[in-house]
PDB file of N, CA and C in Angstrom:
ATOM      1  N   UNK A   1     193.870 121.424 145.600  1.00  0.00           N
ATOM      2  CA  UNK A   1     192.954 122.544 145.530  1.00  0.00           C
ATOM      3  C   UNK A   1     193.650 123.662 144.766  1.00  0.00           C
ATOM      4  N   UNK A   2     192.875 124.199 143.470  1.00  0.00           N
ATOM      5  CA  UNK A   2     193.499 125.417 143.220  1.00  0.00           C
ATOM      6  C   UNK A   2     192.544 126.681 142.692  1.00  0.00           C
ATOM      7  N   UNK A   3     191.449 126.697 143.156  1.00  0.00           N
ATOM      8  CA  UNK A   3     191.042 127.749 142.751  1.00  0.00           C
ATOM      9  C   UNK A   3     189.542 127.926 143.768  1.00  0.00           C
ATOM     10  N   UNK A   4     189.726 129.224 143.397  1.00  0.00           N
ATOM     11  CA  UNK A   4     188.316 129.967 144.698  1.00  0.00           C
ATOM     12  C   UNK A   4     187.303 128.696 144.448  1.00  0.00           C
ATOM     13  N   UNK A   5     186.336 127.983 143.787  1.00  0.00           N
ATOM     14  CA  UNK A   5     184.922 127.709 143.584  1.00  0.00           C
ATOM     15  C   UNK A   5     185.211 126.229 144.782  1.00  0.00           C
ATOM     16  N   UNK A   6     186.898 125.408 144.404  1.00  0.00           N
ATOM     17  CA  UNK A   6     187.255 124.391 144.747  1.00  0.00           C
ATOM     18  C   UNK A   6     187.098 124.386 146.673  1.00  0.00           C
ATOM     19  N   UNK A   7     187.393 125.702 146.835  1.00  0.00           N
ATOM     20  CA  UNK A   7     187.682 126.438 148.293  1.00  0.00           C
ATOM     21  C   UNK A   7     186.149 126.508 148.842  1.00  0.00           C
ATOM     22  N   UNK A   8     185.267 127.232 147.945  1.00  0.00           N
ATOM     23  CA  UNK A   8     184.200 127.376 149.006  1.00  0.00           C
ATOM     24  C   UNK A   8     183.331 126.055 148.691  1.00  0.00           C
ATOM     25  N   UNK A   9     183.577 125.324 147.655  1.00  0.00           N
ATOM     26  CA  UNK A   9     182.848 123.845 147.810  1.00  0.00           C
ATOM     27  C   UNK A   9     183.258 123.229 148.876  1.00  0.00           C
ATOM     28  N   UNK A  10     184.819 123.036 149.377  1.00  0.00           N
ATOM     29  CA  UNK A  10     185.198 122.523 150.505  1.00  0.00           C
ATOM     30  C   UNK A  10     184.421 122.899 152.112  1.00  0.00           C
ATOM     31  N   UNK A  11     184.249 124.286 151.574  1.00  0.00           N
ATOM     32  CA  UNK A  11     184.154 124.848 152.928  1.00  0.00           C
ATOM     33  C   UNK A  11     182.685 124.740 153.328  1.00  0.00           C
ATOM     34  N   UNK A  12     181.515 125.003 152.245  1.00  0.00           N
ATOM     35  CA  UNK A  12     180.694 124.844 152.800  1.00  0.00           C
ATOM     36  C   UNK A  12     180.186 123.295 152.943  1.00  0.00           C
ATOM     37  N   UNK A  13     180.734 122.763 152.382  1.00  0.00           N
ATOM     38  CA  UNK A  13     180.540 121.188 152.463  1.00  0.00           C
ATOM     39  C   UNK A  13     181.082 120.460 154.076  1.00  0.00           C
ATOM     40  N   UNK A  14     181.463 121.428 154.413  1.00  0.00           N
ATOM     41  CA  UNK A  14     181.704 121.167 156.589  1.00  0.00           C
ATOM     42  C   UNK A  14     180.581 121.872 157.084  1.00  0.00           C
ATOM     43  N   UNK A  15     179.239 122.062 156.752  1.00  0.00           N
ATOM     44  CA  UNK A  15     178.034 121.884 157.512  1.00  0.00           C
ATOM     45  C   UNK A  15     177.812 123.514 158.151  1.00  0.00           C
ATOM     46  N   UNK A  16     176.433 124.133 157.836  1.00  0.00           N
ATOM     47  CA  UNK A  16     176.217 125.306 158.320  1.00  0.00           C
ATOM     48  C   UNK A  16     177.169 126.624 158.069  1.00  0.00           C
ATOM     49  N   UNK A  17     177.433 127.060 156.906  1.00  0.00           N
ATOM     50  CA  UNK A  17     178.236 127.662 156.828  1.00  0.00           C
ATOM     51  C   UNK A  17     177.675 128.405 155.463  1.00  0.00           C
ATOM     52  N   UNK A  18     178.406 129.954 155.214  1.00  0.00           N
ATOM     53  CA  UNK A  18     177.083 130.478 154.051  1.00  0.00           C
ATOM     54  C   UNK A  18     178.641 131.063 153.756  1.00  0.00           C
ATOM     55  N   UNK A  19     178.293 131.493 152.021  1.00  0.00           N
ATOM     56  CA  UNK A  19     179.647 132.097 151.365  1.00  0.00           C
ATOM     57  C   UNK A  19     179.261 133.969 151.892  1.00  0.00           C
ATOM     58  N   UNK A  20     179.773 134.798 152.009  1.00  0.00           N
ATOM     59  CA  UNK A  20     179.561 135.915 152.245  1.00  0.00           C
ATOM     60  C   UNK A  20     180.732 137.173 151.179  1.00  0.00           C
ATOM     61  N   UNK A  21     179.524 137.931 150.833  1.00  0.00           N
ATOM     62  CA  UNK A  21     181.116 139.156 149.900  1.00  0.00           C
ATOM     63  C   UNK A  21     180.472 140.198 150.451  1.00  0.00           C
ATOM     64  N   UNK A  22     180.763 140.656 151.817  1.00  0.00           N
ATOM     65  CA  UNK A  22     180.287 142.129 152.403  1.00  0.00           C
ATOM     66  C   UNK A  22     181.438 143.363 151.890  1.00  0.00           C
ATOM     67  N   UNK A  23     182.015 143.287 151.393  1.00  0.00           N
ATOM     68  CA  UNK A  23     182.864 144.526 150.713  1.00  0.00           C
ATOM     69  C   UNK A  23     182.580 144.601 149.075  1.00  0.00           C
ATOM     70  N   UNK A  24     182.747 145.862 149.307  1.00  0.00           N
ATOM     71  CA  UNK A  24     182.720 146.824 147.558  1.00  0.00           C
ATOM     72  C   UNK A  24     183.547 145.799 146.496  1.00  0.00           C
ATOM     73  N   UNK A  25     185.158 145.592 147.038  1.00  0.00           N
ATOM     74  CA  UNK A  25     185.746 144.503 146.286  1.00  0.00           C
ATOM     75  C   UNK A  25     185.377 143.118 146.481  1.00  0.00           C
ATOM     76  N   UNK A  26     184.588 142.800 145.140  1.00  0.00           N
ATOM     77  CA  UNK A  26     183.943 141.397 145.273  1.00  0.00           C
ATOM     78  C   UNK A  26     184.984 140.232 144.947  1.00  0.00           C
ATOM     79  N   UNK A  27     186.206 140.469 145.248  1.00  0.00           N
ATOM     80  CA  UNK A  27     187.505 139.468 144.999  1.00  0.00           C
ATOM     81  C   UNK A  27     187.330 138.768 146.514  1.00  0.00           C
ATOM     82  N   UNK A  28     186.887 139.646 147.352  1.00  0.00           N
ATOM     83  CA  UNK A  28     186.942 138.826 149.072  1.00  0.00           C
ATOM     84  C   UNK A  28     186.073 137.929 149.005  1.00  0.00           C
ATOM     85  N   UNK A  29     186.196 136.624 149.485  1.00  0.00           N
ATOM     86  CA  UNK A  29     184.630 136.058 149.922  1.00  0.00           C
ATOM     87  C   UNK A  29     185.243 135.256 150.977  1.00  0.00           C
ATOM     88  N   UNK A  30     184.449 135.570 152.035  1.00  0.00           N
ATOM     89  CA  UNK A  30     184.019 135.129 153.264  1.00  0.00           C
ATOM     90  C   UNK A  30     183.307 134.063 153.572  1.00  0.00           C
ATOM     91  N   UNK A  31     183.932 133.193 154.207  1.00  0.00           N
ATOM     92  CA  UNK A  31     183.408 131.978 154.270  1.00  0.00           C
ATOM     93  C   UNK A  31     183.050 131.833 155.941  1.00  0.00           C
ATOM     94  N   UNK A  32     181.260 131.909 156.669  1.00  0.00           N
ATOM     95  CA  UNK A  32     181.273 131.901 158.054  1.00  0.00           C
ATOM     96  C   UNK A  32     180.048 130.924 158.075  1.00  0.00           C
ATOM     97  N   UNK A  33     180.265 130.637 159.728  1.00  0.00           N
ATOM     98  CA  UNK A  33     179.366 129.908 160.145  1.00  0.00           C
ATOM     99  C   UNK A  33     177.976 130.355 160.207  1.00  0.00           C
ATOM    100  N   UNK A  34     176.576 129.602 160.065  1.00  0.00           N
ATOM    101  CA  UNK A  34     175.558 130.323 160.167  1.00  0.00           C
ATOM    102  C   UNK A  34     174.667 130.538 161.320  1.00  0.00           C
ATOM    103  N   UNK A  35     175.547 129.938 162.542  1.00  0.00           N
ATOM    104  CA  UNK A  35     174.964 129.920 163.741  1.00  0.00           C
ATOM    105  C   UNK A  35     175.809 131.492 164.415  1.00  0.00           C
ATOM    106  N   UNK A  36     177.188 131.771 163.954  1.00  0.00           N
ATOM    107  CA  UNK A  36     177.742 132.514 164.945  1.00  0.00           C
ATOM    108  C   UNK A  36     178.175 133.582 164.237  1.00  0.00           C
ATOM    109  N   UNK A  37     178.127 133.310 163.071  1.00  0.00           N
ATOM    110  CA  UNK A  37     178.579 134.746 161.957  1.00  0.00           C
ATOM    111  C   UNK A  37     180.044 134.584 161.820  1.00  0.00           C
ATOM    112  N   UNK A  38     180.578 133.892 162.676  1.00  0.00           N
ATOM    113  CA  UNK A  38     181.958 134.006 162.304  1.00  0.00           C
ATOM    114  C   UNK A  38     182.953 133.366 161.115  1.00  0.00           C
ATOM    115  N   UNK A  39     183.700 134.538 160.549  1.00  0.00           N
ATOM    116  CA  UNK A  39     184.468 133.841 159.578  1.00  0.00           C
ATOM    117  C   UNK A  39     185.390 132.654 159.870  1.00  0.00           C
ATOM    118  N   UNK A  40     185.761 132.149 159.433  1.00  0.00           N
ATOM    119  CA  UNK A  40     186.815 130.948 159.346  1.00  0.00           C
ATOM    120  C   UNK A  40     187.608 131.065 157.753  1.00  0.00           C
ATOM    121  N   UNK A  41     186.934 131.087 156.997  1.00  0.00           N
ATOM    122  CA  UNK A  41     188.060 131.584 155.847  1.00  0.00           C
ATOM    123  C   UNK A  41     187.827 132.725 155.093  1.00  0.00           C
ATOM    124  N   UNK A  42     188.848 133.248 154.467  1.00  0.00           N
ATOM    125  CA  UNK A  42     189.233 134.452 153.792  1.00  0.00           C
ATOM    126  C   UNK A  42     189.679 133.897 152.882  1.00  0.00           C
ATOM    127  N   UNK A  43     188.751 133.896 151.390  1.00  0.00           N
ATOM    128  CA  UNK A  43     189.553 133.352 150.474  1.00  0.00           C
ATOM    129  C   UNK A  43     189.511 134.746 149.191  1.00  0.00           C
ATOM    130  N   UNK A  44     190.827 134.963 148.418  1.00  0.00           N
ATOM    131  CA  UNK A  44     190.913 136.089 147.424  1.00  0.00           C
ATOM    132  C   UNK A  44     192.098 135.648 146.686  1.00  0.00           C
ATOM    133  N   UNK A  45     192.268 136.786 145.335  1.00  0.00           N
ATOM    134  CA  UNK A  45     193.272 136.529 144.754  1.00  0.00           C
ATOM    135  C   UNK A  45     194.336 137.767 144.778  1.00  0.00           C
ATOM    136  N   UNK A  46     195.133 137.190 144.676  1.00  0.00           N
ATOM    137  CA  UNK A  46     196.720 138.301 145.056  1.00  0.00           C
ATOM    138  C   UNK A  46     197.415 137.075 144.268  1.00  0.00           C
ATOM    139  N   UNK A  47     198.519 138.505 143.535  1.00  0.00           N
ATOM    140  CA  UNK A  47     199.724 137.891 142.874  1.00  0.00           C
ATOM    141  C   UNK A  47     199.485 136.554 142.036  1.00  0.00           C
ATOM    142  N   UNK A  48     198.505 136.694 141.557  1.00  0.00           N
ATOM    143  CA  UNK A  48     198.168 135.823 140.262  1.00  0.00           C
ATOM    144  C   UNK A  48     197.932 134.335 141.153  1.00  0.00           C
ATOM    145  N   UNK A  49     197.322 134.123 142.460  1.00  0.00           N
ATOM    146  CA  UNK A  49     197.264 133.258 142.933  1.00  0.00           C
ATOM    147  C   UNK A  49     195.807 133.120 144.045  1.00  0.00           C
ATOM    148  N   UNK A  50     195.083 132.168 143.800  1.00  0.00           N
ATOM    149  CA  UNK A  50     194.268 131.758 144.821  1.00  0.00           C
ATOM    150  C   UNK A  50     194.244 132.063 146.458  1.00  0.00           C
ATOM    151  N   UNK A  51     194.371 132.911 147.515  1.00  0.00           N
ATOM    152  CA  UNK A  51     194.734 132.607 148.960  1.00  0.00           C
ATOM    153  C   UNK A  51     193.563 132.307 149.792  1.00  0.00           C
ATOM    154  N   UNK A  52     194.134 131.902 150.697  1.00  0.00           N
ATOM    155  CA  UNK A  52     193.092 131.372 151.527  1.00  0.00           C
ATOM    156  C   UNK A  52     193.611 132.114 153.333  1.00  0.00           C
ATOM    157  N   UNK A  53     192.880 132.600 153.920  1.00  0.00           N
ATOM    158  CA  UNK A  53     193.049 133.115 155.085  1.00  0.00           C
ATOM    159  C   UNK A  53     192.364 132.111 156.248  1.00  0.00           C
ATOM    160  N   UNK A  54     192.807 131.136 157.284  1.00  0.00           N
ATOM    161  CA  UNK A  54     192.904 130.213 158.457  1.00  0.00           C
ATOM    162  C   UNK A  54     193.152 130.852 159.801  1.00  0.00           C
ATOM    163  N   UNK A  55     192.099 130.641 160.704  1.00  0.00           N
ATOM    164  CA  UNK A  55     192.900 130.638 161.920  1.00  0.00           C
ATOM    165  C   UNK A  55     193.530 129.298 162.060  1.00  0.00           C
ATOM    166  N   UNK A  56     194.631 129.812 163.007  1.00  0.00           N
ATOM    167  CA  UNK A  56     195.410 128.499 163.589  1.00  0.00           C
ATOM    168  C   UNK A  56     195.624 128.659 164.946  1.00  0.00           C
ATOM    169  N   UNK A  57     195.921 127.685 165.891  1.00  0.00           N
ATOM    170  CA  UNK A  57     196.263 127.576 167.297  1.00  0.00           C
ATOM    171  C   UNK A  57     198.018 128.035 167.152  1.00  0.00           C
ATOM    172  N   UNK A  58     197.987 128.228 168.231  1.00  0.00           N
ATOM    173  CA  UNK A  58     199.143 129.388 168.551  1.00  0.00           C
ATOM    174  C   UNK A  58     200.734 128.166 167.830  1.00  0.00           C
ATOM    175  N   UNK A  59     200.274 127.050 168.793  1.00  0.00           N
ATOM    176  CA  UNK A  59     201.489 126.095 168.503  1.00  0.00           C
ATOM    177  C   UNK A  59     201.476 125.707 166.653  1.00  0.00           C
ATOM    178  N   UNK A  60     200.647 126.046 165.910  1.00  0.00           N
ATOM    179  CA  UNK A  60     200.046 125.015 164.347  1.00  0.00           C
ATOM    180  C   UNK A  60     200.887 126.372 163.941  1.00  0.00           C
ATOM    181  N   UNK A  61     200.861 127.862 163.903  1.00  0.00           N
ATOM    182  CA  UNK A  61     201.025 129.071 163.416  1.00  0.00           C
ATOM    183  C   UNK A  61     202.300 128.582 162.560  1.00  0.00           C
ATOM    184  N   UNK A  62     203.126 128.306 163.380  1.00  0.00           N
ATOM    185  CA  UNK A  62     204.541 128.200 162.883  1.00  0.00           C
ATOM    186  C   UNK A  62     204.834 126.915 162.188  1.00  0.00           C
ATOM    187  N   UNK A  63     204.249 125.844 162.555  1.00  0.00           N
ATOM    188  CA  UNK A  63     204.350 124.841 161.678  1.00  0.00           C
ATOM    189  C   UNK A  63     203.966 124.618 160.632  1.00  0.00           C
ATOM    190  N   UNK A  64     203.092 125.077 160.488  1.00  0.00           N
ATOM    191  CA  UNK A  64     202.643 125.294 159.016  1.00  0.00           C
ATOM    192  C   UNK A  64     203.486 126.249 158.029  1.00  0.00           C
ATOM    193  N   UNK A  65     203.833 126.908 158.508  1.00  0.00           N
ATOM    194  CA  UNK A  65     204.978 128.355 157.840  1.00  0.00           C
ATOM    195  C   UNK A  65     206.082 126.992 157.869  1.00  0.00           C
ATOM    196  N   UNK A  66     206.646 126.386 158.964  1.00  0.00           N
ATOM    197  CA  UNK A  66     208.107 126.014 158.500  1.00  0.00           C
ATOM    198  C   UNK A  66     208.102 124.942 157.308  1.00  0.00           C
ATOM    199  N   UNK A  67     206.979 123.970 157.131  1.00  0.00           N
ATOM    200  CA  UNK A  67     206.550 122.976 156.293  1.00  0.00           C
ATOM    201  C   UNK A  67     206.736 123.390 155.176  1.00  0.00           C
ATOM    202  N   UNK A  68     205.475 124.908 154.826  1.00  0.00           N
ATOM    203  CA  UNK A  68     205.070 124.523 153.293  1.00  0.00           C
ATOM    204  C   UNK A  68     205.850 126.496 153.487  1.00  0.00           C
ATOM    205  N   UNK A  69     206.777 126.453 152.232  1.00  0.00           N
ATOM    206  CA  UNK A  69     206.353 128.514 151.990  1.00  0.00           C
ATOM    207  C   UNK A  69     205.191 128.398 151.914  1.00  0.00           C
ATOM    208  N   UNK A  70     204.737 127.978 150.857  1.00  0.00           N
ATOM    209  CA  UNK A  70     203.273 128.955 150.548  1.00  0.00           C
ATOM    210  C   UNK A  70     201.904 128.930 151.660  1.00  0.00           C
ATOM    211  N   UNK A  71     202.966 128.686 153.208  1.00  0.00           N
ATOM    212  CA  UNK A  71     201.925 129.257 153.757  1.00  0.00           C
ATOM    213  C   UNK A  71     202.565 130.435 154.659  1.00  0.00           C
ATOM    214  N   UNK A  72     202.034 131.126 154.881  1.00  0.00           N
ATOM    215  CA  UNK A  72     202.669 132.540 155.414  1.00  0.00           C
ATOM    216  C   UNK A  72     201.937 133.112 156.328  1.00  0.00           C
ATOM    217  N   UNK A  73     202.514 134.197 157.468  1.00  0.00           N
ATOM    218  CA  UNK A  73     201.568 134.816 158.146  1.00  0.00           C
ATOM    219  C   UNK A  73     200.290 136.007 157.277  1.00  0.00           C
ATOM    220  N   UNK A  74     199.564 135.483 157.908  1.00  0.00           N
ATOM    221  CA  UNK A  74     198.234 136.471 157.112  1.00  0.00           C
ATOM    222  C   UNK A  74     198.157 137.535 156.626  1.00  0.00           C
ATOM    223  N   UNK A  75     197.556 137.507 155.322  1.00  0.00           N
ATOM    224  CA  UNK A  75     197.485 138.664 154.357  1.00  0.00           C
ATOM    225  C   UNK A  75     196.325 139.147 155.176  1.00  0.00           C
ATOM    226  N   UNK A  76     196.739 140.708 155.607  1.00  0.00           N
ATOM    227  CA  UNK A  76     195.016 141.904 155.973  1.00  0.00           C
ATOM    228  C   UNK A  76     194.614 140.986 157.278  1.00  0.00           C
ATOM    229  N   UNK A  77     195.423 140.007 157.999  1.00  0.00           N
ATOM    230  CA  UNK A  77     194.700 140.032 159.656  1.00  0.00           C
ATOM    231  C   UNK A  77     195.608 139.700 160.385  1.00  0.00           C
ATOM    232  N   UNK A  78     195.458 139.422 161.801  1.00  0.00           N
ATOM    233  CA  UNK A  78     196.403 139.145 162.817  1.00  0.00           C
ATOM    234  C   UNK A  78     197.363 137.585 162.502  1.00  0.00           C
ATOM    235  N   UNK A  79     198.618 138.074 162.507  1.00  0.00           N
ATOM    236  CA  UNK A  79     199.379 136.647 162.426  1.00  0.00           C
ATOM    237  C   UNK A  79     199.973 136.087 163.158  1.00  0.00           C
ATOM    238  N   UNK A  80     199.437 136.626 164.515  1.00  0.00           N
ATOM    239  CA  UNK A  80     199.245 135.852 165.950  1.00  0.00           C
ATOM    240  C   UNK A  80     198.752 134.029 166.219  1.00  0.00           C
ATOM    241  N   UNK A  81     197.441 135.038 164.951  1.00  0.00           N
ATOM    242  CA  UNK A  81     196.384 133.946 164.853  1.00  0.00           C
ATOM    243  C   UNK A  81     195.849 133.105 163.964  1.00  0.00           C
ATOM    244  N   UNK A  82     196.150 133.705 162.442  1.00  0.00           N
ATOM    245  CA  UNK A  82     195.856 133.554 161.187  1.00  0.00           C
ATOM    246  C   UNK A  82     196.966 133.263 160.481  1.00  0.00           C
ATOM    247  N   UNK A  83     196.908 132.410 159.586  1.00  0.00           N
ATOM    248  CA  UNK A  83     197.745 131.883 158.339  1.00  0.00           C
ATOM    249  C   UNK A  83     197.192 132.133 157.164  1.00  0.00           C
ATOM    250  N   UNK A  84     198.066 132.149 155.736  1.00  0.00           N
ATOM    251  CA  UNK A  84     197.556 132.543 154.614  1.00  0.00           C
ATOM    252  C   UNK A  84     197.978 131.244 153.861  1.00  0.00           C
ATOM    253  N   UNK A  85     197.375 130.723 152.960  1.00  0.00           N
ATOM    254  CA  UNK A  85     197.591 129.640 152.016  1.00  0.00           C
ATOM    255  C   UNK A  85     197.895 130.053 150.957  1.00  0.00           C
ATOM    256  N   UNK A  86     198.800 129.936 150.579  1.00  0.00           N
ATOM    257  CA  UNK A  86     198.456 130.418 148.830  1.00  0.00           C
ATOM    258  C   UNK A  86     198.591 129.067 147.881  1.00  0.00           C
ATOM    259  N   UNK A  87     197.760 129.300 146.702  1.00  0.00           N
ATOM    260  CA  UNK A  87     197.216 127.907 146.643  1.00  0.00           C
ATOM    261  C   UNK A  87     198.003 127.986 145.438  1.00  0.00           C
ATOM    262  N   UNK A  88     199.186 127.404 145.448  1.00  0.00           N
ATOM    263  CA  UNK A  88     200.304 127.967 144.080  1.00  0.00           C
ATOM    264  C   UNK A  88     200.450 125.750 143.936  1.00  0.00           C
ATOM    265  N   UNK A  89     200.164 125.002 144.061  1.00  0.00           N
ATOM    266  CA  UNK A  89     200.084 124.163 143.817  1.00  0.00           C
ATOM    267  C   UNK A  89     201.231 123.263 144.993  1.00  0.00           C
ATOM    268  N   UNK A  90     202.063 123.770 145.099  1.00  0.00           N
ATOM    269  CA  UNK A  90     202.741 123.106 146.172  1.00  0.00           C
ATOM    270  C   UNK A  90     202.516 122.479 147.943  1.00  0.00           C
ATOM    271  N   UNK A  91     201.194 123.038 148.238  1.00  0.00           N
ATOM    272  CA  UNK A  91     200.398 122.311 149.550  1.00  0.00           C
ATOM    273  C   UNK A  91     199.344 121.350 149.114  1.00  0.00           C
ATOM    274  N   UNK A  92     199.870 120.392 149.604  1.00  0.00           N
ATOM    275  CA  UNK A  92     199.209 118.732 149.313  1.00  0.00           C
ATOM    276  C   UNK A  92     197.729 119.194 149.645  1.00  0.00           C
ATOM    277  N   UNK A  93     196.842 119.287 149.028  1.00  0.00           N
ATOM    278  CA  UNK A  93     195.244 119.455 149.226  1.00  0.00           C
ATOM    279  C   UNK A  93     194.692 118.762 150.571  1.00  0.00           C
ATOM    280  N   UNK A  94     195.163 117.301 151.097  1.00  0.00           N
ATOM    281  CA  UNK A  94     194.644 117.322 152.641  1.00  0.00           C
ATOM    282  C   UNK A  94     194.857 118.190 153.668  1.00  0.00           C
ATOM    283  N   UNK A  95     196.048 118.408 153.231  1.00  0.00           N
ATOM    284  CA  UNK A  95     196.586 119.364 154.164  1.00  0.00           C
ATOM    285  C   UNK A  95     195.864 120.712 154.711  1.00  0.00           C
ATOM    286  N   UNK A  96     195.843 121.189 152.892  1.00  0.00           N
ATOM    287  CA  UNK A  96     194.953 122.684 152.677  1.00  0.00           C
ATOM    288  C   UNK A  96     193.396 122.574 153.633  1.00  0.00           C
ATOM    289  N   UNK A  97     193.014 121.008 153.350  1.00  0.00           N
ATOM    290  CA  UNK A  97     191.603 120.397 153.904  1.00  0.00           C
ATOM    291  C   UNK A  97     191.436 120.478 155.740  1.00  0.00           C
ATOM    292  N   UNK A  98     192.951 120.143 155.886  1.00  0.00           N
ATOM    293  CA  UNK A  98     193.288 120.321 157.706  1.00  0.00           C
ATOM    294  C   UNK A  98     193.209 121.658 158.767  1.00  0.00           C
ATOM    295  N   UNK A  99     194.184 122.487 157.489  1.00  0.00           N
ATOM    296  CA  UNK A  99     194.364 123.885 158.021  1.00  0.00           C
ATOM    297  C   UNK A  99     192.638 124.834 158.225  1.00  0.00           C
ATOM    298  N   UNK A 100     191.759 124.115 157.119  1.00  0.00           N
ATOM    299  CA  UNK A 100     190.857 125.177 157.142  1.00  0.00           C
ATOM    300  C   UNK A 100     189.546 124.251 158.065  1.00  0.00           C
ATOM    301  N   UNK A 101     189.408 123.114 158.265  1.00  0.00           N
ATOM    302  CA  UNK A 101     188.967 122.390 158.923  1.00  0.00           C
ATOM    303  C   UNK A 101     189.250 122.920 160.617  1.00  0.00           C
ATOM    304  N   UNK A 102     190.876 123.113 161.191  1.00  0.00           N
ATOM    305  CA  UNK A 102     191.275 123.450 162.276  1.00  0.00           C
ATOM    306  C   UNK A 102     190.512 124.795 162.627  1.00  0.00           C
ATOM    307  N   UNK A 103     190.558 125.829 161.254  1.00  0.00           N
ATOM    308  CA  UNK A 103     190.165 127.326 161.474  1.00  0.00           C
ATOM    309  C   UNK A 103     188.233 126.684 162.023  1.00  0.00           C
ATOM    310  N   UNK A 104     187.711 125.959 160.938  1.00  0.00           N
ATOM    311  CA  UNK A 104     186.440 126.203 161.057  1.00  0.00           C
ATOM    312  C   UNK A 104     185.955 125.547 162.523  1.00  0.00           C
ATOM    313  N   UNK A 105     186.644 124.373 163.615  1.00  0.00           N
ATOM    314  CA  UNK A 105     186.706 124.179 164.242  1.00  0.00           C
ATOM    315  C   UNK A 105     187.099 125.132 165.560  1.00  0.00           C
ATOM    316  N   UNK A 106     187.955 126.410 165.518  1.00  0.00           N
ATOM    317  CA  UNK A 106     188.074 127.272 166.111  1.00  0.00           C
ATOM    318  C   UNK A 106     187.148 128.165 166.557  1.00  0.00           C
ATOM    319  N   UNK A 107     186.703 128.451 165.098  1.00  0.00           N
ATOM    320  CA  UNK A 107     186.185 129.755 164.983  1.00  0.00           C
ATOM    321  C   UNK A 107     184.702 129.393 165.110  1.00  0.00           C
ATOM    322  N   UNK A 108     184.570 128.103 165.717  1.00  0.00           N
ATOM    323  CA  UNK A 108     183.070 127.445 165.331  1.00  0.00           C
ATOM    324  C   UNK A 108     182.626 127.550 167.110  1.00  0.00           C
ATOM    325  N   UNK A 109     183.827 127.432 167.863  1.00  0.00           N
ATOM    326  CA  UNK A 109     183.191 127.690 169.886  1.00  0.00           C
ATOM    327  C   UNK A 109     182.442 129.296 169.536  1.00  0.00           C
ATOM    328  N   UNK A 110     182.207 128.975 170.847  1.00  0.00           N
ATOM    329  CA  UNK A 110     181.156 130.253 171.722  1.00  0.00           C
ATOM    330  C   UNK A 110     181.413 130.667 172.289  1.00  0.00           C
ATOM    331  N   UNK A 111     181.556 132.073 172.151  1.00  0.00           N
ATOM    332  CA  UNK A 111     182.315 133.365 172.763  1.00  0.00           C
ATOM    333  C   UNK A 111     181.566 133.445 174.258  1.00  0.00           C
ATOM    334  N   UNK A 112     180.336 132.231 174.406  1.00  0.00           N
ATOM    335  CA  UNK A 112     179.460 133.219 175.658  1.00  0.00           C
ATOM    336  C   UNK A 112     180.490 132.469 177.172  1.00  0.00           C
ATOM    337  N   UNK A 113     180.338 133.399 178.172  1.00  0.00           N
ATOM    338  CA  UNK A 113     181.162 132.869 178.899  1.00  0.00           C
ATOM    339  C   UNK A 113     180.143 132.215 180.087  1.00  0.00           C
ATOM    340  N   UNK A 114     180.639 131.324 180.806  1.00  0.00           N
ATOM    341  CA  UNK A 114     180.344 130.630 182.031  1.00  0.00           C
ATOM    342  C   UNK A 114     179.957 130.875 183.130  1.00  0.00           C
ATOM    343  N   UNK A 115     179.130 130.845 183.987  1.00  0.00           N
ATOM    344  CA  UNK A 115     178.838 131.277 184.810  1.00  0.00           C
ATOM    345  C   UNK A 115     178.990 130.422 186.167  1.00  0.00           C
ATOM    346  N   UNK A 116     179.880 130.198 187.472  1.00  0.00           N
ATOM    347  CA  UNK A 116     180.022 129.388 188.065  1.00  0.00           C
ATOM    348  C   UNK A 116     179.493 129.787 189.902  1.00  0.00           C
ATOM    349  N   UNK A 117     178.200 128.819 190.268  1.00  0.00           N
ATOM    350  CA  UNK A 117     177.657 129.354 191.298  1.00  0.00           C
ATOM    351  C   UNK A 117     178.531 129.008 192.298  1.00  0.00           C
ATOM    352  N   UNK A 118     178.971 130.161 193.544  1.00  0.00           N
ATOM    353  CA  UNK A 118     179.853 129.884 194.533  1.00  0.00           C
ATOM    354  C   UNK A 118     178.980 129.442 195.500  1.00  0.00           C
TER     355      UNK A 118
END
């Protein structure tokens, strides 16, 4: 994968999902679900390079950083939670396919909570 069009073909091609550019700078585009609004990727360009913004599970955060550099804690969000891709050619494209697959799988539950009769 190396460039934005390659990113949101991927992304919306995982089902229910709309490209979004809600900011003035139209370099952001937002990639969310169309049931829950929520993003799952952040894709833009910085430093002459493609990035891609992922949530990840707490344990994936760091593995992914120790694997590849070019993935790093998140450009502009929490890196608690989020990873940044930069798509400089050195992350094997399944991979790139895993990380944002994991986010859209995350970010794809339901915030509503449970209700349990005593």
């Amino acid at each position: 994968m190396k460039n934005r069009e390659e990113a949101i073909g991927y992304c919306i091609g995982l089902g229910n999902t709309y490209e979004d550019y809600p900011f003035r700078d139209k370099n952001w585009t937002l990639m969310r679900h169309i049931d829950n609004k929520k993003v799952f990727a952040w894709i833009f360009k910085k430093d002459g390079h493609i990035w891609i913004n992922v949530k990840c599970e707490p344990g994936f955060l760091d593995y992914w950083r120790q694997i590849y550099n070019s993935v790093v804690p998140a450009f502009h969000l929490n890196k608690d939670h989020w990873n940044s891709i930069i798509l400089d050619g050195t992350v094997p494209k399944e991979e790139i396919y895993e990380m944002i697959k994991q986010s859209y799988m995350l970010t794809k539950k339901s915030n509503s909570k449970v209700n349990f009769k005593k």
